[in-house]
C-alpha atoms as a PDB file:
ATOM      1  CA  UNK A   1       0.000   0.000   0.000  1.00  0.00           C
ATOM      2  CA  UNK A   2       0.937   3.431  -0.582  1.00  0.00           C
ATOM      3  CA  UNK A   3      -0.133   7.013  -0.088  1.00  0.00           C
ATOM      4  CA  UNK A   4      -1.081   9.330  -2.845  1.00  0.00           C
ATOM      5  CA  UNK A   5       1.151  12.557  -3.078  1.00  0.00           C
ATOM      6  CA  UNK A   6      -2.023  14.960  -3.285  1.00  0.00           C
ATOM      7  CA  UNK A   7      -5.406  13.447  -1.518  1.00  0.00           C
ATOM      8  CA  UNK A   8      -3.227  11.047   0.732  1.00  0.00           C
ATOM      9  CA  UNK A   9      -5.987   8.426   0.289  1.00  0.00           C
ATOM     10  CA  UNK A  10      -4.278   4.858   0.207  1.00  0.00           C
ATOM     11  CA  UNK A  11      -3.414   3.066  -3.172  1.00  0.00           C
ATOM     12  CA  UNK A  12      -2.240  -0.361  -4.279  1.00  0.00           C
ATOM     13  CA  UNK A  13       0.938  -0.179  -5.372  1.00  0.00           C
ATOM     14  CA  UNK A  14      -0.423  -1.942  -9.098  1.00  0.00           C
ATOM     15  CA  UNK A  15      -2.816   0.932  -9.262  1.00  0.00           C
ATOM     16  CA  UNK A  16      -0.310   4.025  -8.268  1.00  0.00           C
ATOM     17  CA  UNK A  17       0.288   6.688 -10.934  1.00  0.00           C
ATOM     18  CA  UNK A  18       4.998   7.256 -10.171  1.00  0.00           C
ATOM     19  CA  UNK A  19       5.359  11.105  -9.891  1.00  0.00           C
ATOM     20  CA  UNK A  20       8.956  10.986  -8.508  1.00  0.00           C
ATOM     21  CA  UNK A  21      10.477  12.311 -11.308  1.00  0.00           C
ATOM     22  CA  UNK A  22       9.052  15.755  -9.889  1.00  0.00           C
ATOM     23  CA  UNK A  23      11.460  15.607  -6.716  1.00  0.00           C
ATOM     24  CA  UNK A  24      14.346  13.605  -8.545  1.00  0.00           C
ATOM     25  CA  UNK A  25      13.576  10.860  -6.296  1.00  0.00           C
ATOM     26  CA  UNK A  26      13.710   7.154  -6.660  1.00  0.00           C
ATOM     27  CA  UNK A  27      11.059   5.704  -8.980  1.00  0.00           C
ATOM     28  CA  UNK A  28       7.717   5.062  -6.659  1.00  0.00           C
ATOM     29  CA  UNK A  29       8.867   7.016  -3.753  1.00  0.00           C
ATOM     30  CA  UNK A  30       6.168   9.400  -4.565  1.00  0.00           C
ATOM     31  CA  UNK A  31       2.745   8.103  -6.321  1.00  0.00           C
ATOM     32  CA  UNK A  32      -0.697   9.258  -6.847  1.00  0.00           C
ATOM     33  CA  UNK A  33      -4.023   7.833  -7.037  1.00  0.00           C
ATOM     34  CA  UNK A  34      -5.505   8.914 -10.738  1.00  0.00           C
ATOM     35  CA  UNK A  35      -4.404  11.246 -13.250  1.00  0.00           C
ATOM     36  CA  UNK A  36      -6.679  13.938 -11.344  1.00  0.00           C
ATOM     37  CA  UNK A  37      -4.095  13.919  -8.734  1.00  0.00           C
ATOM     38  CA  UNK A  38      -1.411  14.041 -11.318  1.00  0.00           C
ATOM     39  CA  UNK A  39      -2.396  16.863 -12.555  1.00  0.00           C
ATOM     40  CA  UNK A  40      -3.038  18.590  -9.649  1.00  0.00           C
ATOM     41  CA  UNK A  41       0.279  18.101  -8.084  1.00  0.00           C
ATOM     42  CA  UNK A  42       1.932  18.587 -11.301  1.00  0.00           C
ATOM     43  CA  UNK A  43       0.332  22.282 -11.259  1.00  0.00           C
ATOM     44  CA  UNK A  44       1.947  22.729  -8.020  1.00  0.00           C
ATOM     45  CA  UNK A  45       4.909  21.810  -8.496  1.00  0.00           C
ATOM     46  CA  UNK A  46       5.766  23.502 -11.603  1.00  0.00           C
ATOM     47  CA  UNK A  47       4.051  26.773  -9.914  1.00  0.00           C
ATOM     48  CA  UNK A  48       6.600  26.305  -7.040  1.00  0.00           C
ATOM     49  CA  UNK A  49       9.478  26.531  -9.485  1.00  0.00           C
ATOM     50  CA  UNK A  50       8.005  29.287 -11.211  1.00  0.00           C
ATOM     51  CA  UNK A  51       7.901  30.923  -8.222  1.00  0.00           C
ATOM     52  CA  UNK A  52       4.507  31.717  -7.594  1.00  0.00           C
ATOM     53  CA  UNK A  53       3.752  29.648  -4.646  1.00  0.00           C
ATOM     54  CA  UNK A  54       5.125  26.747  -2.290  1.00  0.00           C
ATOM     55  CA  UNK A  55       3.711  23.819  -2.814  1.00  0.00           C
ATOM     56  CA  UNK A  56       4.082  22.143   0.213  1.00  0.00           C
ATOM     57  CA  UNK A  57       2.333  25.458   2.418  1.00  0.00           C
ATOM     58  CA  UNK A  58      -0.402  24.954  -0.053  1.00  0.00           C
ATOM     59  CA  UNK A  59      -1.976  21.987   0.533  1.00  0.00           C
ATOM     60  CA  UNK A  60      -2.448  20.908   4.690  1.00  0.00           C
ATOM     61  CA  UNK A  61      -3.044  16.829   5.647  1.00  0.00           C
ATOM     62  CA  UNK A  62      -6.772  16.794   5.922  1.00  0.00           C
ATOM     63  CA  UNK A  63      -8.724  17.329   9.175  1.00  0.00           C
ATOM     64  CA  UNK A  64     -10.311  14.995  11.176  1.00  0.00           C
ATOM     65  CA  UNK A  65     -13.461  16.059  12.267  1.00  0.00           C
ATOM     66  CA  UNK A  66     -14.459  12.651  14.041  1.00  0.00           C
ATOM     67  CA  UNK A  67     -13.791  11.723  17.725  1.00  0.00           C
ATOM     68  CA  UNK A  68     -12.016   9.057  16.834  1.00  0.00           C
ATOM     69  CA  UNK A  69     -12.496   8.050  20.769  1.00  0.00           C
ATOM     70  CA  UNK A  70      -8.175   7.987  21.503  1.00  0.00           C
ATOM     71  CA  UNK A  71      -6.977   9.333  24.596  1.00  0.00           C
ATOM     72  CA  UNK A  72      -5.916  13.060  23.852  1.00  0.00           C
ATOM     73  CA  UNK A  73      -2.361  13.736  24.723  1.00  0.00           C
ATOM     74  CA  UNK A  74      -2.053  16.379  28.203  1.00  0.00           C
ATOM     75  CA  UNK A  75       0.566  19.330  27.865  1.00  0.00           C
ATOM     76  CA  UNK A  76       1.848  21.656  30.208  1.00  0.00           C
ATOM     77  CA  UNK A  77      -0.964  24.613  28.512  1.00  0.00           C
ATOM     78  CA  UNK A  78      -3.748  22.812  29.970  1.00  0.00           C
ATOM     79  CA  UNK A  79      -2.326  22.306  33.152  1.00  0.00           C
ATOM     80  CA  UNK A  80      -1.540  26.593  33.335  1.00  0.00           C
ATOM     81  CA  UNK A  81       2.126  26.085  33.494  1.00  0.00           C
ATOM     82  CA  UNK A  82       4.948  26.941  31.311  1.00  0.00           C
END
């Protein structure tokens, strides 16, 4: 299984669309899930070395918006020390 490079939905690695060649990386390193997604991160990239944009403070993972019912972790913040 792998991740795709744009929706991070998960892919079978017979199914994945290589985009490495866009980082120089090694061949299926990085992989999308359709040619949607191929596009789209193609469009990034090449605006990032335009330089109208960064890619990578474009696009966030996505939110959960679930509980997904895990323990949260406890910091010092919620506590009212620093």
């Amino acid at each position: 299984m792998s991740v795709c490079s744009n929706c991070y939905h998960r892919i079978k690695h017979k199914n994945a669309i290589e985009v490495g060649h866009l980082w120089n990386t090694e061949p299926f390193l990085a992989v999308v899930c359709s040619d949607k997604c191929k596009e789209e991160i193609e469009k990034l990239v090449t605006s990032q070395k335009k330089g109208d944009g960064n890619w990578m403070t474009m696009r966030a993972f996505p939110k959960r918006e679930e509980d997904d019912g895990l323990p949260k972790a406890l910091t010092d913040k919620q506590f009212g020390t620093t």
